[in-house]
N, C-alpha and C. Protein backbone atom coordinates (compact mmCIF):
# COMPACT_ATOMS: atom_id res chain seq x y z
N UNK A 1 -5.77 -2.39 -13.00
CA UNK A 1 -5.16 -1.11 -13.31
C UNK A 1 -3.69 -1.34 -13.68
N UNK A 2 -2.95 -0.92 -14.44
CA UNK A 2 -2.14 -0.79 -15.54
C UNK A 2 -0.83 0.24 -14.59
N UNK A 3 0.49 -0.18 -14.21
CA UNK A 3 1.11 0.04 -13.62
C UNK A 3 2.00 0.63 -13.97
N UNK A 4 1.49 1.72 -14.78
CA UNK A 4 2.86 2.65 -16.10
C UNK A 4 4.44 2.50 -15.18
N UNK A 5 4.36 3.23 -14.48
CA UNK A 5 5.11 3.85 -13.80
C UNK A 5 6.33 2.44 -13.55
N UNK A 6 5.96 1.53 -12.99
CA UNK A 6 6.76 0.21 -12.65
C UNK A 6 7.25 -0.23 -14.02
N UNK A 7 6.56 0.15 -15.17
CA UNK A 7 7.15 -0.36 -16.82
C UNK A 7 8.32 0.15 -16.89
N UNK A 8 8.42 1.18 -16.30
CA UNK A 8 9.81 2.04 -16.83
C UNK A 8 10.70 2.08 -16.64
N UNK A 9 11.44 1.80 -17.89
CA UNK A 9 12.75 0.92 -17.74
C UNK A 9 13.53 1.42 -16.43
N UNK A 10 13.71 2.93 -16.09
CA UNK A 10 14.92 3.54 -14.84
C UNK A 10 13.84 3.27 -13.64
N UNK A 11 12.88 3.41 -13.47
CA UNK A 11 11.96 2.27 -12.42
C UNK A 11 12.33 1.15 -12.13
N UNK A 12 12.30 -0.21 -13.22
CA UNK A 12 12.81 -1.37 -13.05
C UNK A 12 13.82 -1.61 -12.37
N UNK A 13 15.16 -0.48 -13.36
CA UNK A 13 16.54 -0.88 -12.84
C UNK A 13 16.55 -0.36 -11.11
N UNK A 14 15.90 0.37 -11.10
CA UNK A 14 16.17 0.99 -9.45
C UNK A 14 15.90 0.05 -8.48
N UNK A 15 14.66 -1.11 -9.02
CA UNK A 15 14.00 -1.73 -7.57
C UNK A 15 14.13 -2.93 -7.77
N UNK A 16 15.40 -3.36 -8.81
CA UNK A 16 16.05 -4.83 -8.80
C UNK A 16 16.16 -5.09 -7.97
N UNK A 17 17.26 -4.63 -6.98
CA UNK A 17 17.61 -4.93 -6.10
C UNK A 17 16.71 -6.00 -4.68
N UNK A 18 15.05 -5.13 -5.12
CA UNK A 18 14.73 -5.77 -4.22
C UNK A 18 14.14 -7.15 -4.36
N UNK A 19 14.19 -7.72 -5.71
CA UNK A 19 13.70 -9.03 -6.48
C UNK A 19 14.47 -9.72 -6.03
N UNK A 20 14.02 -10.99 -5.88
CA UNK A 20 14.99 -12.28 -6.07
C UNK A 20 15.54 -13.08 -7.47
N UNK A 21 15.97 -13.62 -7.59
CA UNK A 21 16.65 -14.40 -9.05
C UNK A 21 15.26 -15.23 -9.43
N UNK A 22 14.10 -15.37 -9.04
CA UNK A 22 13.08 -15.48 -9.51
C UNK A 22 12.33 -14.56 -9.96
N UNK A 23 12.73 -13.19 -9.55
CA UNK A 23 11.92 -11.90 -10.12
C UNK A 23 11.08 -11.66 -9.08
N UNK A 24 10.55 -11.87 -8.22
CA UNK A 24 9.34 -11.58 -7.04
C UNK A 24 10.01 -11.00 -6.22
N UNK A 25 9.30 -9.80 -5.38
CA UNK A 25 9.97 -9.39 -4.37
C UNK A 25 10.21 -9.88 -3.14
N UNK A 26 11.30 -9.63 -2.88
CA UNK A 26 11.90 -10.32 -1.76
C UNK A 26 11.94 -9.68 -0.59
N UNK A 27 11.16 -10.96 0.46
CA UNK A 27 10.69 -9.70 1.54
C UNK A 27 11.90 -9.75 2.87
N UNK A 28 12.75 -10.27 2.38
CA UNK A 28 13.90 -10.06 3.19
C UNK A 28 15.17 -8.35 2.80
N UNK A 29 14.98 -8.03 1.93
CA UNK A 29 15.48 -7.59 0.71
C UNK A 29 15.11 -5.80 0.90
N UNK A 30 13.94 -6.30 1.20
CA UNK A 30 12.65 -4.74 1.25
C UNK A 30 13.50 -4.62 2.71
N UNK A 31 13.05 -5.47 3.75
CA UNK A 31 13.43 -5.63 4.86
C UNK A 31 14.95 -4.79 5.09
N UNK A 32 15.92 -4.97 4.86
CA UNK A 32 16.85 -4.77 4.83
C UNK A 32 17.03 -2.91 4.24
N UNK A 33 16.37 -3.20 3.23
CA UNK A 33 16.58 -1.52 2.55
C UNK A 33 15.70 -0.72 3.07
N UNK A 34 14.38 -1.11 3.92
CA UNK A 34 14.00 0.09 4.87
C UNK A 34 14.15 0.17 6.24
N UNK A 35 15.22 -0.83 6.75
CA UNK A 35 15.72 -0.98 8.28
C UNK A 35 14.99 -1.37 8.95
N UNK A 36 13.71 -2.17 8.72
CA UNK A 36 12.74 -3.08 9.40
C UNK A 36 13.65 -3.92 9.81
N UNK A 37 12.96 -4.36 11.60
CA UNK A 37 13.37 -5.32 12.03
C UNK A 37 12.52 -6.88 10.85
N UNK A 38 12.66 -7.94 11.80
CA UNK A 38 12.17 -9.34 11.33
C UNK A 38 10.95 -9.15 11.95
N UNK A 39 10.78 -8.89 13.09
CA UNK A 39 9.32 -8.94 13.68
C UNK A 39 8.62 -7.98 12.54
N UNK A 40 8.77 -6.35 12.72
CA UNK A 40 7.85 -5.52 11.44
C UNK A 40 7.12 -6.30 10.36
N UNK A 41 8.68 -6.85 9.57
CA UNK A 41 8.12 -7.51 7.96
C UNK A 41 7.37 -8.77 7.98
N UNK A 42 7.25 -9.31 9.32
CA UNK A 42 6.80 -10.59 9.70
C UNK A 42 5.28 -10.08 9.69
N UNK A 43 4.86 -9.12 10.74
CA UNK A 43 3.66 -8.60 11.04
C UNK A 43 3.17 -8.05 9.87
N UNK A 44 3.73 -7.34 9.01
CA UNK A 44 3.23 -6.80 7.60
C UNK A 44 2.82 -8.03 6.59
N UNK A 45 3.36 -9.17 6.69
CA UNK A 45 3.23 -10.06 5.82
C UNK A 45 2.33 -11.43 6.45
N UNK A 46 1.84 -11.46 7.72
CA UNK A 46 1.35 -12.29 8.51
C UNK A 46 1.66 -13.40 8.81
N UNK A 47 2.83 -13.33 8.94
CA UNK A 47 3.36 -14.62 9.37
C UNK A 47 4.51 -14.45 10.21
N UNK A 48 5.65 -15.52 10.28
CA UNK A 48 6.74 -15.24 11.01
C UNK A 48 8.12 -15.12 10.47
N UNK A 49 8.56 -14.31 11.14
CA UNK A 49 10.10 -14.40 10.79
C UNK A 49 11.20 -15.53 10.08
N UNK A 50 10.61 -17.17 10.30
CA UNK A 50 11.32 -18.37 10.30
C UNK A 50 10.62 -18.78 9.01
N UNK A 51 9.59 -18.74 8.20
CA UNK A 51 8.81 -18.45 6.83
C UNK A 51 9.38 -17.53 6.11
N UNK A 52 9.51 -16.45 6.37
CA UNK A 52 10.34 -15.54 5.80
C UNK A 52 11.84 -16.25 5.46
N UNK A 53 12.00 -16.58 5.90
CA UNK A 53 13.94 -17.05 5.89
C UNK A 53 14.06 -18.13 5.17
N UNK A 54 12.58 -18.72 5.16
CA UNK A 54 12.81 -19.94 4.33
C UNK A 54 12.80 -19.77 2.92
N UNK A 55 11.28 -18.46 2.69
CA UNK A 55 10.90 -18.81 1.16
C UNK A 55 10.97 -16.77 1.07
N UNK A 56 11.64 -16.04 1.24
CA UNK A 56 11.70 -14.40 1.36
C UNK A 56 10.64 -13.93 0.13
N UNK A 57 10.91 -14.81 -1.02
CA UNK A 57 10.01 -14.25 -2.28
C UNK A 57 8.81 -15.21 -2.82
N UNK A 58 8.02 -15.74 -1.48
CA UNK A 58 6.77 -16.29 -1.64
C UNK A 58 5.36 -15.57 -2.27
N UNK A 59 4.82 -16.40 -3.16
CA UNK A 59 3.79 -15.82 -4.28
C UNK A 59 2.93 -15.52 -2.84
N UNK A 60 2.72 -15.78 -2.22
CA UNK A 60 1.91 -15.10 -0.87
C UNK A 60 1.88 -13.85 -0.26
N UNK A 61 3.40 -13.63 -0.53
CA UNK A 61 3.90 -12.20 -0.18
C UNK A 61 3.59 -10.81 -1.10
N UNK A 62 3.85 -11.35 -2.49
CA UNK A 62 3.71 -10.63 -2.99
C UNK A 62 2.68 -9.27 -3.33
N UNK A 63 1.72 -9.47 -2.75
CA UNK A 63 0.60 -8.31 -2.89
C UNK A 63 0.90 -7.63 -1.70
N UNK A 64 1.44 -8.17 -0.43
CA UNK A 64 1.99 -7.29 0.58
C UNK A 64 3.02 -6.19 0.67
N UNK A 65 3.86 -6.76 -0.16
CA UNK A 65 5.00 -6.30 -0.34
C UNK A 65 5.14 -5.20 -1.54
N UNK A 66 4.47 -5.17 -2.76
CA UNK A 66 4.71 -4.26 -3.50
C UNK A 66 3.72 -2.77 -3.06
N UNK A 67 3.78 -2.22 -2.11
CA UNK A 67 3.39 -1.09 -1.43
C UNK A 67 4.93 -0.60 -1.49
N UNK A 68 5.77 -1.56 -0.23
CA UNK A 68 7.29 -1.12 -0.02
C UNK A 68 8.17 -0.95 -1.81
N UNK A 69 7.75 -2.01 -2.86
CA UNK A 69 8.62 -1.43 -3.92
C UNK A 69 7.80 -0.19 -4.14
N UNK A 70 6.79 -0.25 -4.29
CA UNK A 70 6.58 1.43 -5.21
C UNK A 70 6.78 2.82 -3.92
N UNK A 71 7.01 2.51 -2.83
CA UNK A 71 7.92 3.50 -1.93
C UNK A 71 9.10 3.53 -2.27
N UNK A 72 10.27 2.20 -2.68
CA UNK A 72 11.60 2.24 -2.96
C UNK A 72 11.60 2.96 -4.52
N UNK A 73 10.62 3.02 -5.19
CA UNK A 73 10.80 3.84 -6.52
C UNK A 73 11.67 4.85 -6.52
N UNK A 74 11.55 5.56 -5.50
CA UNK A 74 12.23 6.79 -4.96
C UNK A 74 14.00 6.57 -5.27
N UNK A 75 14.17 5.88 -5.52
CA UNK A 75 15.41 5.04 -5.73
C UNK A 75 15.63 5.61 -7.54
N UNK A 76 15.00 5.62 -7.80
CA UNK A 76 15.21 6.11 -9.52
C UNK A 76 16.03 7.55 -9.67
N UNK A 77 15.13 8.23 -8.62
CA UNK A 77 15.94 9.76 -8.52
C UNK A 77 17.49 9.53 -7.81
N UNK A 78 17.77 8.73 -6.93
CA UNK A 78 19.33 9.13 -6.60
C UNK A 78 19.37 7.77 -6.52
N UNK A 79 20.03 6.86 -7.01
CA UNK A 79 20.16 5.58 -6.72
C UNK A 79 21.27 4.67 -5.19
N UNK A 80 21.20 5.52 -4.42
CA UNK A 80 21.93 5.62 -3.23
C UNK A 80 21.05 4.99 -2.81
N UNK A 81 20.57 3.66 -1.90
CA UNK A 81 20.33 3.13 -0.57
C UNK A 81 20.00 4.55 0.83
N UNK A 82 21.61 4.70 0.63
CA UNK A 82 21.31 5.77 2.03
C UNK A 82 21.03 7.00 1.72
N UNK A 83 20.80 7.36 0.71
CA UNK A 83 19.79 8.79 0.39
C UNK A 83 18.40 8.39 0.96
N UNK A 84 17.91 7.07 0.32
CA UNK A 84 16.83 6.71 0.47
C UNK A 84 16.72 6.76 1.74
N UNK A 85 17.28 5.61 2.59
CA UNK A 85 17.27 5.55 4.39
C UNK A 85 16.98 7.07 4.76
N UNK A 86 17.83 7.73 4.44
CA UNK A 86 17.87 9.63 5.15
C UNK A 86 16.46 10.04 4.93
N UNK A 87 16.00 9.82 3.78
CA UNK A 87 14.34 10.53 3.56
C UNK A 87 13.56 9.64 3.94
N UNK A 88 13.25 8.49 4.49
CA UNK A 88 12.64 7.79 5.39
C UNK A 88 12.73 7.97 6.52
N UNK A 89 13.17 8.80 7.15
CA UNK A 89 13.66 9.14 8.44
C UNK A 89 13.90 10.84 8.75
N UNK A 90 13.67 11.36 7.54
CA UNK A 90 13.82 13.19 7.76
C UNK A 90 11.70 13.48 7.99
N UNK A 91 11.45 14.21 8.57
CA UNK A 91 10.16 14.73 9.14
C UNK A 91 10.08 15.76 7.46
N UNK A 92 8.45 15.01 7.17
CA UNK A 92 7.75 15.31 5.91
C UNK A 92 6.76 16.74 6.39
N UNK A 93 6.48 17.34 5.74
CA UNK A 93 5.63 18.10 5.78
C UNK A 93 4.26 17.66 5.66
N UNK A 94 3.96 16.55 4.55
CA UNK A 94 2.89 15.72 3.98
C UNK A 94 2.38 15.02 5.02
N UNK A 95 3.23 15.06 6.15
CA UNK A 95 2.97 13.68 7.18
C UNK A 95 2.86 14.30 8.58
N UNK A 96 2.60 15.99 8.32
CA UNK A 96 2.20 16.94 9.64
C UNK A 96 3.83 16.44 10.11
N UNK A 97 4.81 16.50 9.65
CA UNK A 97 5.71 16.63 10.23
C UNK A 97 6.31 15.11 10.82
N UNK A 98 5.84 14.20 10.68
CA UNK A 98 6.62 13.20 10.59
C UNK A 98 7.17 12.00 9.63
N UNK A 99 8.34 11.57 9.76
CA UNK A 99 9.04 10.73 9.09
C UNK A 99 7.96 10.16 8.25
N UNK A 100 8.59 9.46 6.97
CA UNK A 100 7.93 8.41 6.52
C UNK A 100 8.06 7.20 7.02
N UNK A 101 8.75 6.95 7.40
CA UNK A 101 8.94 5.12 8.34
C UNK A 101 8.12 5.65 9.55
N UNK A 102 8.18 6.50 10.07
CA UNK A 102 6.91 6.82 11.36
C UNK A 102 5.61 6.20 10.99
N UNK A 103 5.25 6.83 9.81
CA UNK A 103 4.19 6.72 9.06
C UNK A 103 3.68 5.31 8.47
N UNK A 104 4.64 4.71 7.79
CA UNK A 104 4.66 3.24 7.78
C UNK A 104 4.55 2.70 9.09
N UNK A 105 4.92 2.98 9.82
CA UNK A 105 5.29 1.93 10.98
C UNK A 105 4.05 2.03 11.97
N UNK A 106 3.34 3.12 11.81
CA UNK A 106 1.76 3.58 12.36
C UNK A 106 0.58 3.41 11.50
N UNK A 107 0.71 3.38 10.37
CA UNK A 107 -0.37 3.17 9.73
C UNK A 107 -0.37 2.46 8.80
N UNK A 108 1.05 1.81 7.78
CA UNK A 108 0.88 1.32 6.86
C UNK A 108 1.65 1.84 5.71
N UNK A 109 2.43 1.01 4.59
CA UNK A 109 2.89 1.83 3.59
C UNK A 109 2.33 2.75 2.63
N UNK A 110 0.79 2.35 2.80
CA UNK A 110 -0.27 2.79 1.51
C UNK A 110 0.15 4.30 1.12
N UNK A 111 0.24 5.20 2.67
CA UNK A 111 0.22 6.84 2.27
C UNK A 111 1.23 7.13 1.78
N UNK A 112 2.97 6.59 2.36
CA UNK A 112 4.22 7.08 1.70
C UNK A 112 3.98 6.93 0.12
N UNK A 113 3.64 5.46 -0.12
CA UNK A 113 3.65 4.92 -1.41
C UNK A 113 2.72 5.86 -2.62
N UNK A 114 1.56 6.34 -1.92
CA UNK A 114 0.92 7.32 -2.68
C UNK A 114 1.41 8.49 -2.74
N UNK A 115 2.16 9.02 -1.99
CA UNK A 115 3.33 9.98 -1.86
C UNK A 115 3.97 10.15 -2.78
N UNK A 116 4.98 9.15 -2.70
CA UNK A 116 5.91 8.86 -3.86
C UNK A 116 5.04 8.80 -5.14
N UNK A 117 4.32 7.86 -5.65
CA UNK A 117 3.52 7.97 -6.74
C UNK A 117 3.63 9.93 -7.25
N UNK A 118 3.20 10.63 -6.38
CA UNK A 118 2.57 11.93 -6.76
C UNK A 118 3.83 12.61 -6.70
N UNK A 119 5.03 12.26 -6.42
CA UNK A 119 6.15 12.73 -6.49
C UNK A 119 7.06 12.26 -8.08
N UNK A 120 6.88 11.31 -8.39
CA UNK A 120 7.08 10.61 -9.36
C UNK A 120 6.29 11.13 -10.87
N UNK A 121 5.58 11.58 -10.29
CA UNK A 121 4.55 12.12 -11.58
C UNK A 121 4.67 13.40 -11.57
N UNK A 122 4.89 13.66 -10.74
CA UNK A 122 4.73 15.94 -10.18
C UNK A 122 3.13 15.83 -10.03
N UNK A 123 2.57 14.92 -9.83
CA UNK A 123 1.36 15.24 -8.81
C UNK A 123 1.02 16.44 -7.49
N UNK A 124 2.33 16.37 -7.18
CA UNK A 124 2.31 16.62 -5.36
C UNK A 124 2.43 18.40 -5.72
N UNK A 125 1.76 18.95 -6.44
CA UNK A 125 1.54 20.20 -6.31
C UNK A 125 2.93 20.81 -6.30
């Protein structure tokens, strides 16, 4: 499936940040811009913290990790970091009332990320 949305150019520029100078996402990077500890991104990525530090933008990682970029998309609309942090942490309606990092942090990025998707498109009714 064909990833329109990530083609686009004010997409791209928004979720540089979280690439490395190889272009892969960097799971130290993600880490950092959604206030995950080392243990979290360790457990999300199956391994440990001391792997992480060595190789952050391992071709291993990568299918783990792009859930968290297409959540940081959200980054296109205000390009602030801490806008972003604030709505990861304000209680969703979508989420019966809780945070999106709640939500990640209980079940997984899949639902924010489809979130965002439908926010990104005007899906979300």
């Amino acid at each position: 499936m064909i990833d329109a949305i990530g083609m686009l150019p004010g997409v791209i520029e928004a979720t540089r940040q979280l690439r490395s100078a190889s272009g892969r996402l960097d799971a130290e990077k993600i880490r950092v811009l959604f206030g995950f500890t080392e243990t979290e991104i360790a457990a999300w990525l199956h391994t440990t913290h001391q792997i992480i530090q060595r190789a952050p933008d391992a071709h291993s990682f990568q299918a783990s990790l792009k859930p968290f970029e297409k959540i940081a998309r959200l980054l296109v609309l205000n390009g602030n970091p801490k806008n972003f942090q604030t709505w990861l942490q304000t209680q969703n309606d979508e989420f019966s009332g809780l945070n999106p990092l709640d939500v990640i942090r209980k079940n997984g990025p899949i639902l924010v990320a489809d979130l965002v998707e439908d926010i990104l498109t005007n899906r979300g009714g």
